[in-house]
PDB file of N, CA and C in Angstrom:
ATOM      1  N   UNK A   1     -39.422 -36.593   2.557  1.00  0.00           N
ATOM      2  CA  UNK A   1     -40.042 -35.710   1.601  1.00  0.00           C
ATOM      3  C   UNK A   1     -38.994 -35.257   0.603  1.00  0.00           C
ATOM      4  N   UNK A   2     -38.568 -35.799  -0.210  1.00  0.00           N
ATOM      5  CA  UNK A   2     -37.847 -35.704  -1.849  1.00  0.00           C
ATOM      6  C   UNK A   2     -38.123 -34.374  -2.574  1.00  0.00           C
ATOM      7  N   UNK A   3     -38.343 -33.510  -2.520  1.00  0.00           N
ATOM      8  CA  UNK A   3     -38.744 -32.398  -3.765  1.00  0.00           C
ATOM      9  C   UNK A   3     -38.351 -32.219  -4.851  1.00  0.00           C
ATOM     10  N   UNK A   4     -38.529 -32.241  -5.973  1.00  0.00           N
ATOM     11  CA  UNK A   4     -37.668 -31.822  -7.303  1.00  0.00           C
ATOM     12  C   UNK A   4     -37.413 -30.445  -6.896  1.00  0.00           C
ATOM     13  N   UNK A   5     -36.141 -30.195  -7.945  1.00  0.00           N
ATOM     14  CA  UNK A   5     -35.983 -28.531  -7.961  1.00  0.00           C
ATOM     15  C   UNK A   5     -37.370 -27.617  -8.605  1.00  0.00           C
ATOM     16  N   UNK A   6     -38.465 -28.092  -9.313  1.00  0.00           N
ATOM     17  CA  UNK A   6     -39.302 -27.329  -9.571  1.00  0.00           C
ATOM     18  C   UNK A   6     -40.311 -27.214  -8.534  1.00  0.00           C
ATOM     19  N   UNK A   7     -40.526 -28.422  -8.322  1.00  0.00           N
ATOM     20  CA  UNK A   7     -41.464 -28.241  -6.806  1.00  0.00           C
ATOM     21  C   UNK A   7     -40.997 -27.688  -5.584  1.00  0.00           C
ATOM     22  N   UNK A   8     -39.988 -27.196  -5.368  1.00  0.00           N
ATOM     23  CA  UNK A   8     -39.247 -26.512  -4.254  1.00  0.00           C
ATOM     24  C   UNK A   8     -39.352 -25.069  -4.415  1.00  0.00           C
ATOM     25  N   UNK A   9     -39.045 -24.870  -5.860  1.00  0.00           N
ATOM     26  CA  UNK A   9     -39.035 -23.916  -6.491  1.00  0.00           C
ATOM     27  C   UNK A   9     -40.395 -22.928  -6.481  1.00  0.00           C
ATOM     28  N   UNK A  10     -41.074 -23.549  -6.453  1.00  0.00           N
ATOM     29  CA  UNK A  10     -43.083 -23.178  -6.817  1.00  0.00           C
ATOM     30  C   UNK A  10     -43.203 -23.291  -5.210  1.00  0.00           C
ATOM     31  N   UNK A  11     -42.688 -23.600  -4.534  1.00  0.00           N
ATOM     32  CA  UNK A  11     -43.158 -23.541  -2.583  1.00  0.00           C
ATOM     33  C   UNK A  11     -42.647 -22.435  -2.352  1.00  0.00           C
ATOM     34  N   UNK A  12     -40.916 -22.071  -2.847  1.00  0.00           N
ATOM     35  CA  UNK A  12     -40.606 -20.399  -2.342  1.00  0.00           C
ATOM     36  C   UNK A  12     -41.415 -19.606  -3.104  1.00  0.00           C
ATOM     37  N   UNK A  13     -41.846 -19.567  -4.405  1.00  0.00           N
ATOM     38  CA  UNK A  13     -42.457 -18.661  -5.261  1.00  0.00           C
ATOM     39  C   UNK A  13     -43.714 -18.385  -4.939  1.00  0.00           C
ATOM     40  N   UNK A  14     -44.408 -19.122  -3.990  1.00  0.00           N
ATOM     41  CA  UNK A  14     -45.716 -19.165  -3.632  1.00  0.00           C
ATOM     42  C   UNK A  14     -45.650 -18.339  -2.091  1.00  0.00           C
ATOM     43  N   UNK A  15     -44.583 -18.438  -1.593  1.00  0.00           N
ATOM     44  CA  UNK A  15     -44.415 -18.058  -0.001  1.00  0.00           C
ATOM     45  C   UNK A  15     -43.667 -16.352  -0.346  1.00  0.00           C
ATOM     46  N   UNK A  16     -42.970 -16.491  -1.055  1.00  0.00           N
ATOM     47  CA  UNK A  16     -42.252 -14.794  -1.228  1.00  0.00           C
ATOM     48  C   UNK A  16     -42.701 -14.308  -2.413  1.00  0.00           C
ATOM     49  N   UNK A  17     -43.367 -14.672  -3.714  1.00  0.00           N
ATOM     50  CA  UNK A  17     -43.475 -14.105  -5.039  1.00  0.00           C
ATOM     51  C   UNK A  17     -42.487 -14.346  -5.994  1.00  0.00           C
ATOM     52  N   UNK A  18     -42.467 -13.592  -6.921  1.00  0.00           N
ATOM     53  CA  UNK A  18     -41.602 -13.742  -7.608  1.00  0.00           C
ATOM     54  C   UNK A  18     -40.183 -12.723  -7.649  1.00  0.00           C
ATOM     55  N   UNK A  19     -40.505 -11.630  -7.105  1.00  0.00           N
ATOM     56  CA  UNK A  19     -39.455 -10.804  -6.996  1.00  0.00           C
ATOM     57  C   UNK A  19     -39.422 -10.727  -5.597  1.00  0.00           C
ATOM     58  N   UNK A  20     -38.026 -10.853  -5.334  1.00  0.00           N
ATOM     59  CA  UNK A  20     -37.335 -10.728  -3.887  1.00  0.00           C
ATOM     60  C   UNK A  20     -36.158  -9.232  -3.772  1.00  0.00           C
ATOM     61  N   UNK A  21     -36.434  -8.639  -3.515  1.00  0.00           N
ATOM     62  CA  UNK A  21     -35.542  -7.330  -3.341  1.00  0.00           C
ATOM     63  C   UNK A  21     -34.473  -7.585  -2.010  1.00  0.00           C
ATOM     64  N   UNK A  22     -33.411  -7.199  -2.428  1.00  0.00           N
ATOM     65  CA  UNK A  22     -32.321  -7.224  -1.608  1.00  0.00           C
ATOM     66  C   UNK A  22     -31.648  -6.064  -1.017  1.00  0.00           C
ATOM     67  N   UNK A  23     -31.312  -5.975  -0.164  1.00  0.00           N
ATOM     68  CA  UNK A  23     -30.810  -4.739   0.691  1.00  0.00           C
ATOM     69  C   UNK A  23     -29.294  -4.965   0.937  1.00  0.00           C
ATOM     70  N   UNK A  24     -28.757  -4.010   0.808  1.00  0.00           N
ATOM     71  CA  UNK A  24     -27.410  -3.902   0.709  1.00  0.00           C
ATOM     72  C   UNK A  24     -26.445  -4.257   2.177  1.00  0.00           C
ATOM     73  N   UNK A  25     -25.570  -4.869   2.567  1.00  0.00           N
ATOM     74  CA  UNK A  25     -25.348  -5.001   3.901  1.00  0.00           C
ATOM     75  C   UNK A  25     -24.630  -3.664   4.302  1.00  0.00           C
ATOM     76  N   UNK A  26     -24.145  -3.235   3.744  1.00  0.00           N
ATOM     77  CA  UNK A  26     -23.511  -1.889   3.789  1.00  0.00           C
ATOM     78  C   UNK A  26     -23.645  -0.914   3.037  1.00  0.00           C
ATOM     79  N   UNK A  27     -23.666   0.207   2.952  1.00  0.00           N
ATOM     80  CA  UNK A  27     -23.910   1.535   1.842  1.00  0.00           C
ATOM     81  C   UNK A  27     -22.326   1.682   1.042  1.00  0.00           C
ATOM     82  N   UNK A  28     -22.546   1.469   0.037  1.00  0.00           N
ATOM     83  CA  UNK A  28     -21.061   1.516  -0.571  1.00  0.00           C
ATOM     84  C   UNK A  28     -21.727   2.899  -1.597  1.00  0.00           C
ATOM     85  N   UNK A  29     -20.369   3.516  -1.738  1.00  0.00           N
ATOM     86  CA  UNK A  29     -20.525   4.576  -2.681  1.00  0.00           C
ATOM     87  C   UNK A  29     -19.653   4.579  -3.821  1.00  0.00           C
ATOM     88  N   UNK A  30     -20.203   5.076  -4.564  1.00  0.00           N
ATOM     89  CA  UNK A  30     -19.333   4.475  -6.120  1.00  0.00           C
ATOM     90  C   UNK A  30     -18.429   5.434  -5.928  1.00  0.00           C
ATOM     91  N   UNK A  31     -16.808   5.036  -6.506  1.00  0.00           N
ATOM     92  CA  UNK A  31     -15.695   6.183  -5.949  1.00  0.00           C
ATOM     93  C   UNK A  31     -15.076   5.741  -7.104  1.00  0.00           C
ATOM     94  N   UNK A  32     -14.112   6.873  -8.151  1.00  0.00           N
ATOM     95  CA  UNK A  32     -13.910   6.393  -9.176  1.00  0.00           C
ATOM     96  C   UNK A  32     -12.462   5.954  -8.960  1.00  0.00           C
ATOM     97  N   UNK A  33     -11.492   5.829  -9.919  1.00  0.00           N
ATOM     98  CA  UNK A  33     -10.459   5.170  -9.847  1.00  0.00           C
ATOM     99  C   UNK A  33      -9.592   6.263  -9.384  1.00  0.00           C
ATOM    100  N   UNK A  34      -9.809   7.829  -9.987  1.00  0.00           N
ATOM    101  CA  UNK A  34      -8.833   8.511  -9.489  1.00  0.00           C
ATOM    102  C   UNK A  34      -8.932   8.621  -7.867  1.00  0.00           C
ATOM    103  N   UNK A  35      -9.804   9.392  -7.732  1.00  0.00           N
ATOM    104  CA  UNK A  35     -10.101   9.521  -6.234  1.00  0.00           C
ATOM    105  C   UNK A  35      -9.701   7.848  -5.304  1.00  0.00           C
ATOM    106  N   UNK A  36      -9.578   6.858  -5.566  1.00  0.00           N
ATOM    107  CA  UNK A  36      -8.825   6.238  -5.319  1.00  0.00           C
ATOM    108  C   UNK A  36      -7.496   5.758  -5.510  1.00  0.00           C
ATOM    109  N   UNK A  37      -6.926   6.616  -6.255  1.00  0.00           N
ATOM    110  CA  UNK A  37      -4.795   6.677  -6.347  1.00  0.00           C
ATOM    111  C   UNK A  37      -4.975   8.076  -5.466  1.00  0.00           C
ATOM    112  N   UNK A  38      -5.995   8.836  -5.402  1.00  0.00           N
ATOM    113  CA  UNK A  38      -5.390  10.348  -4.974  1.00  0.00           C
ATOM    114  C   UNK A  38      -5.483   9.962  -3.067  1.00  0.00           C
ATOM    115  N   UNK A  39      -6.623   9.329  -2.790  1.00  0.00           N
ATOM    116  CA  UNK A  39      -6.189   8.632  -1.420  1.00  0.00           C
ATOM    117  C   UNK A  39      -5.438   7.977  -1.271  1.00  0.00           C
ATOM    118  N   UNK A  40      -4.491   6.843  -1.765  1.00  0.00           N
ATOM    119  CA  UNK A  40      -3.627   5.708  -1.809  1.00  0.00           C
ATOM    120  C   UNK A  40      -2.453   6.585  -1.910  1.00  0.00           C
ATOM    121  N   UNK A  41      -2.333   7.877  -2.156  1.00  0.00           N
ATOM    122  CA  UNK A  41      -1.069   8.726  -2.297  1.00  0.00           C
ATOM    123  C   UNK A  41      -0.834   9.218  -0.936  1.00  0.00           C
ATOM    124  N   UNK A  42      -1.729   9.847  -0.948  1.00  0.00           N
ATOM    125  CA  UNK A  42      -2.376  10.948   0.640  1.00  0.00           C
ATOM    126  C   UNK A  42      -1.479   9.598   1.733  1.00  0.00           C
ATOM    127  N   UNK A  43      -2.683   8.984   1.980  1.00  0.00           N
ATOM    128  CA  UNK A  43      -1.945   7.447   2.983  1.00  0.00           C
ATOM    129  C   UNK A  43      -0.402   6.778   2.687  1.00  0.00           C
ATOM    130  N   UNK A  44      -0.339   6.711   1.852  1.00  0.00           N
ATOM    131  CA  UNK A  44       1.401   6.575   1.512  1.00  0.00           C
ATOM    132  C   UNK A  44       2.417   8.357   2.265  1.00  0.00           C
ATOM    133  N   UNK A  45       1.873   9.241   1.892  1.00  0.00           N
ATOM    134  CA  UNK A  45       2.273   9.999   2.461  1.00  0.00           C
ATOM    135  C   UNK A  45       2.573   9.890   3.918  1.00  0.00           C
ATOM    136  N   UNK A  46       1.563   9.794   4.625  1.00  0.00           N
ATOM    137  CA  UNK A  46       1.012   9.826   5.983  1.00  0.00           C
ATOM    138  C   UNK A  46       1.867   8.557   6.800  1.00  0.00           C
ATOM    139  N   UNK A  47       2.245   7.294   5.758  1.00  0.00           N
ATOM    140  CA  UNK A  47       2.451   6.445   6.063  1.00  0.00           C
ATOM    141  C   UNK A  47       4.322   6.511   6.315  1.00  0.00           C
ATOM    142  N   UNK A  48       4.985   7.156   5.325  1.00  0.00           N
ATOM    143  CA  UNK A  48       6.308   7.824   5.523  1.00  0.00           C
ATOM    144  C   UNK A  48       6.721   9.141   6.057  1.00  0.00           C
ATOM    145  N   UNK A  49       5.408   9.897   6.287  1.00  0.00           N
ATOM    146  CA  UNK A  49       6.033  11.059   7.234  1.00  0.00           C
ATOM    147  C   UNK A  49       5.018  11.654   7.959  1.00  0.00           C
ATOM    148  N   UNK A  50       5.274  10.203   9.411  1.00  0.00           N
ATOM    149  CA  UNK A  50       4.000  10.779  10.527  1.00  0.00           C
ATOM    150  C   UNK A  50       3.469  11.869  10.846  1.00  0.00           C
ATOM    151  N   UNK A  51       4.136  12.837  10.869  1.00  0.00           N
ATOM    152  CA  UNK A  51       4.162  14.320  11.352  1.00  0.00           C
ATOM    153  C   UNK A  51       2.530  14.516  10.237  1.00  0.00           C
ATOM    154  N   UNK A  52       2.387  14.396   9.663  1.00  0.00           N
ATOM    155  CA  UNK A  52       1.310  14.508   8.213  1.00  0.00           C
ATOM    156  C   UNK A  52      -0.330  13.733   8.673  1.00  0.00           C
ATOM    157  N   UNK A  53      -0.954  14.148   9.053  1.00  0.00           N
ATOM    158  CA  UNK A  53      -2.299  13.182   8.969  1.00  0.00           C
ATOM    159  C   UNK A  53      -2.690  13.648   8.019  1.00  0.00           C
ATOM    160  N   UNK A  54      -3.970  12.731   7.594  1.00  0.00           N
ATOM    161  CA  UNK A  54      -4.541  12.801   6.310  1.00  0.00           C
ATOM    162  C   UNK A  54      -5.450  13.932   5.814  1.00  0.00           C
ATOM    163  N   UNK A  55      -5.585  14.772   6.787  1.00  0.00           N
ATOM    164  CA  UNK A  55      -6.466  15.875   7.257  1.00  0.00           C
ATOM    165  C   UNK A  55      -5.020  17.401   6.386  1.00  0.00           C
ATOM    166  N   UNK A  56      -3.920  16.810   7.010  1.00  0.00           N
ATOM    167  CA  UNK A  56      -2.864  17.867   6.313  1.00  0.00           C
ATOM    168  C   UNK A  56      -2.338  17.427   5.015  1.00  0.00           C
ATOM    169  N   UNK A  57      -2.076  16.202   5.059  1.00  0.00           N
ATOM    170  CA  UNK A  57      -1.868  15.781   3.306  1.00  0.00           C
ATOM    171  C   UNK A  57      -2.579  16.134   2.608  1.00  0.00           C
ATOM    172  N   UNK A  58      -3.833  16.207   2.864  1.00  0.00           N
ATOM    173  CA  UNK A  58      -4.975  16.627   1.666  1.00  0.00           C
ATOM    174  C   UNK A  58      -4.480  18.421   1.410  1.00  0.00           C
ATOM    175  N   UNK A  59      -4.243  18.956   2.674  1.00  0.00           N
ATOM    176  CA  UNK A  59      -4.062  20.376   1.799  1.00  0.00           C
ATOM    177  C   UNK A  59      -2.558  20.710   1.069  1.00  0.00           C
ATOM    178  N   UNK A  60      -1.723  19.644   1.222  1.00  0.00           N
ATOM    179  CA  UNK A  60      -0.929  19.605   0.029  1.00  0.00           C
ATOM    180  C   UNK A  60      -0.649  19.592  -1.419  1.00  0.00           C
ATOM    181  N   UNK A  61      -0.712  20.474  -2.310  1.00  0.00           N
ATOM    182  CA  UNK A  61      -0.266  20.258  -3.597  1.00  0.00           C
ATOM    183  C   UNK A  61       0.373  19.272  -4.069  1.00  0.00           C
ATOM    184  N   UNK A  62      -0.448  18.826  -5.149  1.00  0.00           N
ATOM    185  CA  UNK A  62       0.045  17.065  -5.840  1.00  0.00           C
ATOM    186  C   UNK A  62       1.384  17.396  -6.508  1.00  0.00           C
ATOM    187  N   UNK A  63       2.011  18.522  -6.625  1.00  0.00           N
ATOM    188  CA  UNK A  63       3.452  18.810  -6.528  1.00  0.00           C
ATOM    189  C   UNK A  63       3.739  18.102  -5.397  1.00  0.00           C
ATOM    190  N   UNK A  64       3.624  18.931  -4.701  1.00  0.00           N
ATOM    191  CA  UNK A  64       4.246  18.513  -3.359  1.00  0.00           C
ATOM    192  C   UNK A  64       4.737  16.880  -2.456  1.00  0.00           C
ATOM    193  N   UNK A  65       3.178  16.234  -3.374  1.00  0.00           N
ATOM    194  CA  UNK A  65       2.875  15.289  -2.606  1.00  0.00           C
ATOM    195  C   UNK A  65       3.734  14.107  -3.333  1.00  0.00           C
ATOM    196  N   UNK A  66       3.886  14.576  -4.629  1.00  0.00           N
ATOM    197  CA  UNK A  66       4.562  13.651  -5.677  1.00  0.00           C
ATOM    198  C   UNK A  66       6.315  13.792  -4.858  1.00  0.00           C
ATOM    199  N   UNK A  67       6.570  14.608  -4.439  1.00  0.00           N
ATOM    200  CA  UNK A  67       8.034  15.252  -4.145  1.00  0.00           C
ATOM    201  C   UNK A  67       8.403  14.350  -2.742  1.00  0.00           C
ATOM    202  N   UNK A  68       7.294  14.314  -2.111  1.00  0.00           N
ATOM    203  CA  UNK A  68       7.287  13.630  -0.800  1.00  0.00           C
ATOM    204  C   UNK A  68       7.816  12.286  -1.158  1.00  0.00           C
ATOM    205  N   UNK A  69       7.099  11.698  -1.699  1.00  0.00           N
ATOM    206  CA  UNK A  69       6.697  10.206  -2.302  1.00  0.00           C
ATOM    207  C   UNK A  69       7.967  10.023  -2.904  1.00  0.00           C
ATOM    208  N   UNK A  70       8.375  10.386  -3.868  1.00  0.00           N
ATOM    209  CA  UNK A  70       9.584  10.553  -4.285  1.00  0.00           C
ATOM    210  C   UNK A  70      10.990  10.462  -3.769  1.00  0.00           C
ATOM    211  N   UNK A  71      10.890  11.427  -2.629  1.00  0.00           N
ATOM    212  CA  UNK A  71      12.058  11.257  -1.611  1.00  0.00           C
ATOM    213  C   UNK A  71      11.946  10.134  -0.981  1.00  0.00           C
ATOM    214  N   UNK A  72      11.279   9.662  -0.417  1.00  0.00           N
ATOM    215  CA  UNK A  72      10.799   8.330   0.498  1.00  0.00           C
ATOM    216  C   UNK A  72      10.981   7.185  -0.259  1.00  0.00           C
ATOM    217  N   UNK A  73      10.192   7.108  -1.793  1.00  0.00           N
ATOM    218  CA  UNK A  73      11.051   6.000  -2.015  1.00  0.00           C
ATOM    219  C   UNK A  73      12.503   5.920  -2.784  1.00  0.00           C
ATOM    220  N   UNK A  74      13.082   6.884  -2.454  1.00  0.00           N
ATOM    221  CA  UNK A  74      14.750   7.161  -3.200  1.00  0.00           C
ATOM    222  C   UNK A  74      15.130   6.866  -1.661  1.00  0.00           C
ATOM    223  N   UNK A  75      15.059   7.150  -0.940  1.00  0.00           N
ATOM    224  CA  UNK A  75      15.580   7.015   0.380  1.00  0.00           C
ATOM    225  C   UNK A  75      15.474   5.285   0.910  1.00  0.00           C
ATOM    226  N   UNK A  76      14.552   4.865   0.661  1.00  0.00           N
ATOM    227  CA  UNK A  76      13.765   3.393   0.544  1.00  0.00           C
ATOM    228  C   UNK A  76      15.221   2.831  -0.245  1.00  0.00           C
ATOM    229  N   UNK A  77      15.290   3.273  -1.365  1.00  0.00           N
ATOM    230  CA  UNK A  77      16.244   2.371  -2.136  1.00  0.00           C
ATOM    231  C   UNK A  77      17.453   2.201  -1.903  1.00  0.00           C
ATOM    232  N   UNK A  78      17.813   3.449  -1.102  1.00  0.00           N
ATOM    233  CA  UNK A  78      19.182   4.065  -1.005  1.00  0.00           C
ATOM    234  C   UNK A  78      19.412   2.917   0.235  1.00  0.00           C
ATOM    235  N   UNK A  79      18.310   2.729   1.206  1.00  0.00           N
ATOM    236  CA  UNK A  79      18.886   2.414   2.284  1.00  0.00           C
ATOM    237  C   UNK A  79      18.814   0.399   1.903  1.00  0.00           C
ATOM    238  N   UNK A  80      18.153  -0.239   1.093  1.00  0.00           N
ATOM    239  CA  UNK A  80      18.024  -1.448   0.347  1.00  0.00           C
ATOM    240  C   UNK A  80      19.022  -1.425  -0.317  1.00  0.00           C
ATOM    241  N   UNK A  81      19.780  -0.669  -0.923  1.00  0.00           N
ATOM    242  CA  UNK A  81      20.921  -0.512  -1.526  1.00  0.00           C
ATOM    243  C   UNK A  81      21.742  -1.586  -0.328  1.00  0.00           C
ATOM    244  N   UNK A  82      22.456  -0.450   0.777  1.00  0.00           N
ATOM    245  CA  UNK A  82      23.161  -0.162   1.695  1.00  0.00           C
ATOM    246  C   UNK A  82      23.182  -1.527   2.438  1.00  0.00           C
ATOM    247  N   UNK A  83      22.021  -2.102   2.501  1.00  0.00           N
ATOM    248  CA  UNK A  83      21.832  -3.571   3.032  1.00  0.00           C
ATOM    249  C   UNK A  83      22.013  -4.525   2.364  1.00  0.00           C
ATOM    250  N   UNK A  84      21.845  -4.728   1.094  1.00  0.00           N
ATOM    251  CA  UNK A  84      22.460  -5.756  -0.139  1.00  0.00           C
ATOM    252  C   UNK A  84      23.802  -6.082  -0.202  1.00  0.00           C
ATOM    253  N   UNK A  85      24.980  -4.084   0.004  1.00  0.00           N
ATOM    254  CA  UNK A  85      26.204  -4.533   0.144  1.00  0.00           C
ATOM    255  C   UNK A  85      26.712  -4.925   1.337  1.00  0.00           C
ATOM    256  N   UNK A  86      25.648  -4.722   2.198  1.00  0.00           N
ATOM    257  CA  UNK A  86      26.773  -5.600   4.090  1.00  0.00           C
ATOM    258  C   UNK A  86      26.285  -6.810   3.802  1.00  0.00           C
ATOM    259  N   UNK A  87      25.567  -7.470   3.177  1.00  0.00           N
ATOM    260  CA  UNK A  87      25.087  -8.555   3.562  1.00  0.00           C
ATOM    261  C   UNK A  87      25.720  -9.211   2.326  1.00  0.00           C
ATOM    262  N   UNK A  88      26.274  -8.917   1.333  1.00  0.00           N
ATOM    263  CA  UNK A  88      27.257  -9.470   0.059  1.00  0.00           C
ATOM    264  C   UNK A  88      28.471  -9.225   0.360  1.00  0.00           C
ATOM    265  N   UNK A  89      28.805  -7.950   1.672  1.00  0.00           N
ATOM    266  CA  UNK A  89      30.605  -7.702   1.474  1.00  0.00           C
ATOM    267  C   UNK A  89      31.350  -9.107   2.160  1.00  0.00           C
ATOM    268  N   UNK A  90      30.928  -9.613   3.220  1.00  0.00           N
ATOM    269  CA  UNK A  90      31.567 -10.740   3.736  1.00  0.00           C
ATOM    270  C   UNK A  90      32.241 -11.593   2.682  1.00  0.00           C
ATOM    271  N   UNK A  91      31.239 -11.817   1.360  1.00  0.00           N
ATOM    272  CA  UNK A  91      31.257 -12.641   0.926  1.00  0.00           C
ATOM    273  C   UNK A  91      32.476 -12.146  -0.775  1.00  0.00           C
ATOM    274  N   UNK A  92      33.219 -10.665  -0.218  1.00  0.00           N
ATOM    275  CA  UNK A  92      33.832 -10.002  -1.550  1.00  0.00           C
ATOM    276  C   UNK A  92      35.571 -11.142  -0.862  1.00  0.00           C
ATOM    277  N   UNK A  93      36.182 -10.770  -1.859  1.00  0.00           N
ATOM    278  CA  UNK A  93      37.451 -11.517  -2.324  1.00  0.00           C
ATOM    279  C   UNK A  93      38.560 -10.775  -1.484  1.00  0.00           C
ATOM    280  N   UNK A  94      38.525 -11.926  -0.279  1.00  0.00           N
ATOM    281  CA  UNK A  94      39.502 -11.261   1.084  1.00  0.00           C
ATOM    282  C   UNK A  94      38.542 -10.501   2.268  1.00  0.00           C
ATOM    283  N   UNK A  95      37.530 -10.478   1.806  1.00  0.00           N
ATOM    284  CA  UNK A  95      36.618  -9.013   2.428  1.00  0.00           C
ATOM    285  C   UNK A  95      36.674  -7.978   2.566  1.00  0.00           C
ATOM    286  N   UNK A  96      37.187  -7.567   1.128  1.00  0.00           N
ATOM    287  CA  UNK A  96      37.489  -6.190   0.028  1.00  0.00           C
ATOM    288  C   UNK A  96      36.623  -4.921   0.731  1.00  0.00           C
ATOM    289  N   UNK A  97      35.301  -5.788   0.253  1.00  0.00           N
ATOM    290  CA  UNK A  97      34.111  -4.620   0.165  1.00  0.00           C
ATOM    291  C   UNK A  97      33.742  -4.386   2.234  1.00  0.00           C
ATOM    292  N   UNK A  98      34.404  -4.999   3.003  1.00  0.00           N
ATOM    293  CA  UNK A  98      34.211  -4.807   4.158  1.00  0.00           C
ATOM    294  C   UNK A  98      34.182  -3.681   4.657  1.00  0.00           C
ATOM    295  N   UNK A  99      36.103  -4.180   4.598  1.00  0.00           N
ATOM    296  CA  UNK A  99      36.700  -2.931   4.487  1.00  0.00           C
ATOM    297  C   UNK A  99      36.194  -1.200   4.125  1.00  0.00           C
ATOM    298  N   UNK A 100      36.071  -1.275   2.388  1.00  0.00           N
ATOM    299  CA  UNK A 100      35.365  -0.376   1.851  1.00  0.00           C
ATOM    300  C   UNK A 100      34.058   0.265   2.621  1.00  0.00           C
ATOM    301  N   UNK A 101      32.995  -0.677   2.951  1.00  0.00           N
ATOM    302  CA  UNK A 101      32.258  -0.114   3.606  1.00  0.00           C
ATOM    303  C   UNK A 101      32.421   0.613   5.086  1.00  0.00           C
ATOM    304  N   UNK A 102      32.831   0.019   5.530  1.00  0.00           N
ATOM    305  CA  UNK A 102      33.769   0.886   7.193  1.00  0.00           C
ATOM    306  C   UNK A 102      33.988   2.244   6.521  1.00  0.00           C
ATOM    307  N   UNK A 103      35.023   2.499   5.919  1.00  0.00           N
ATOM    308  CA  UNK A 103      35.471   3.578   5.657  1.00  0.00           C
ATOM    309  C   UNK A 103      34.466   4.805   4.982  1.00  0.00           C
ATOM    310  N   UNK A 104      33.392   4.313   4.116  1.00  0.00           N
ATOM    311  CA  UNK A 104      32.838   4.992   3.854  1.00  0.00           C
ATOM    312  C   UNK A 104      31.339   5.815   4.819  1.00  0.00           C
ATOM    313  N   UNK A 105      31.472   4.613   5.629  1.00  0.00           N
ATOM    314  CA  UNK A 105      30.518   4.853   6.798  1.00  0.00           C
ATOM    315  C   UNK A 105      30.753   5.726   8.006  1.00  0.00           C
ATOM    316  N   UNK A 106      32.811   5.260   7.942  1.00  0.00           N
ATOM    317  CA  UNK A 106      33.497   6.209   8.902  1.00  0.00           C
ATOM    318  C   UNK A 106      33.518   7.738   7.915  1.00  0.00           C
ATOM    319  N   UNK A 107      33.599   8.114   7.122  1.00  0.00           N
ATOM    320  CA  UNK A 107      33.224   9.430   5.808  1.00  0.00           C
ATOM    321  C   UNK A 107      32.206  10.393   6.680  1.00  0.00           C
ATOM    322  N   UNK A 108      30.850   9.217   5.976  1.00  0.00           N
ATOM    323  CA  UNK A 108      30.019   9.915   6.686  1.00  0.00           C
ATOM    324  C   UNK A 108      29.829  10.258   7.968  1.00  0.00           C
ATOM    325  N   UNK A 109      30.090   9.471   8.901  1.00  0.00           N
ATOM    326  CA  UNK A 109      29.727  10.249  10.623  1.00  0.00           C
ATOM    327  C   UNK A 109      30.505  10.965  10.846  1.00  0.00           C
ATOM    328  N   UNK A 110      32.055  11.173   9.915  1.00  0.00           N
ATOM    329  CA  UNK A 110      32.961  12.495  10.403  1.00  0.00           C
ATOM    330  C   UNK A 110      32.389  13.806   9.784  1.00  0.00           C
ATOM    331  N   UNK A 111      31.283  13.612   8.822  1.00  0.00           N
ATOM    332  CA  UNK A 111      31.385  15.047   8.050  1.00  0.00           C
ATOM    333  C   UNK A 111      30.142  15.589   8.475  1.00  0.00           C
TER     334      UNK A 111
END
């Protein structure tokens, strides 16, 4: 049994009508763009300083929350920093920057 697309076409149209209404598989709610950075902040929060669920981030001031975020990723960099030069000092002239780093590492745990 061969059908053209019109004759296939005129068998569903005859069995369901012409309008078929569709139901959503899930309820989605329209959420605008802010309210989605102001959660994506909240969870970034939550995500660098466990102590925080999302229940207490929210009653934080977007001062605050900016300040958080802020430290975390300066701290982020600081410590990507710190790993770029052990993993390049081997490779300094004599193993200059080896050296250098020891000492500055020995700095910090004395003070």
């Amino acid at each position: 049994m061969n059908e053209s697309f019109d004759e296939a076409s005129a068998r569903v149209r005859a069995i369901f009508g012409n309008e078929v209404s569709v139901k959503p598989v899930r309820e989605q709610t329209a959420s605008s763009d802010s309210e989605n950075e102001e959660v994506d902040l909240l969870t970034r929060v939550c995500y660098f300083y466990p102590q925080y669920t999302l229940e207490d981030a929210e009653q934080l001031a977007s001062t605050q929350v900016e300040a958080l975020l802020w430290q975390a990723e300066k701290q982020r960099a600081t410590e990507m920093y710190h790993m770029t030069l052990i993993a390049a000092a081997p490779y300094s002239k004599k193993g200059k920057m080896v050296k250098e780093l020891l000492k500055k590492y020995e700095e910090i745990i004395k003070s």
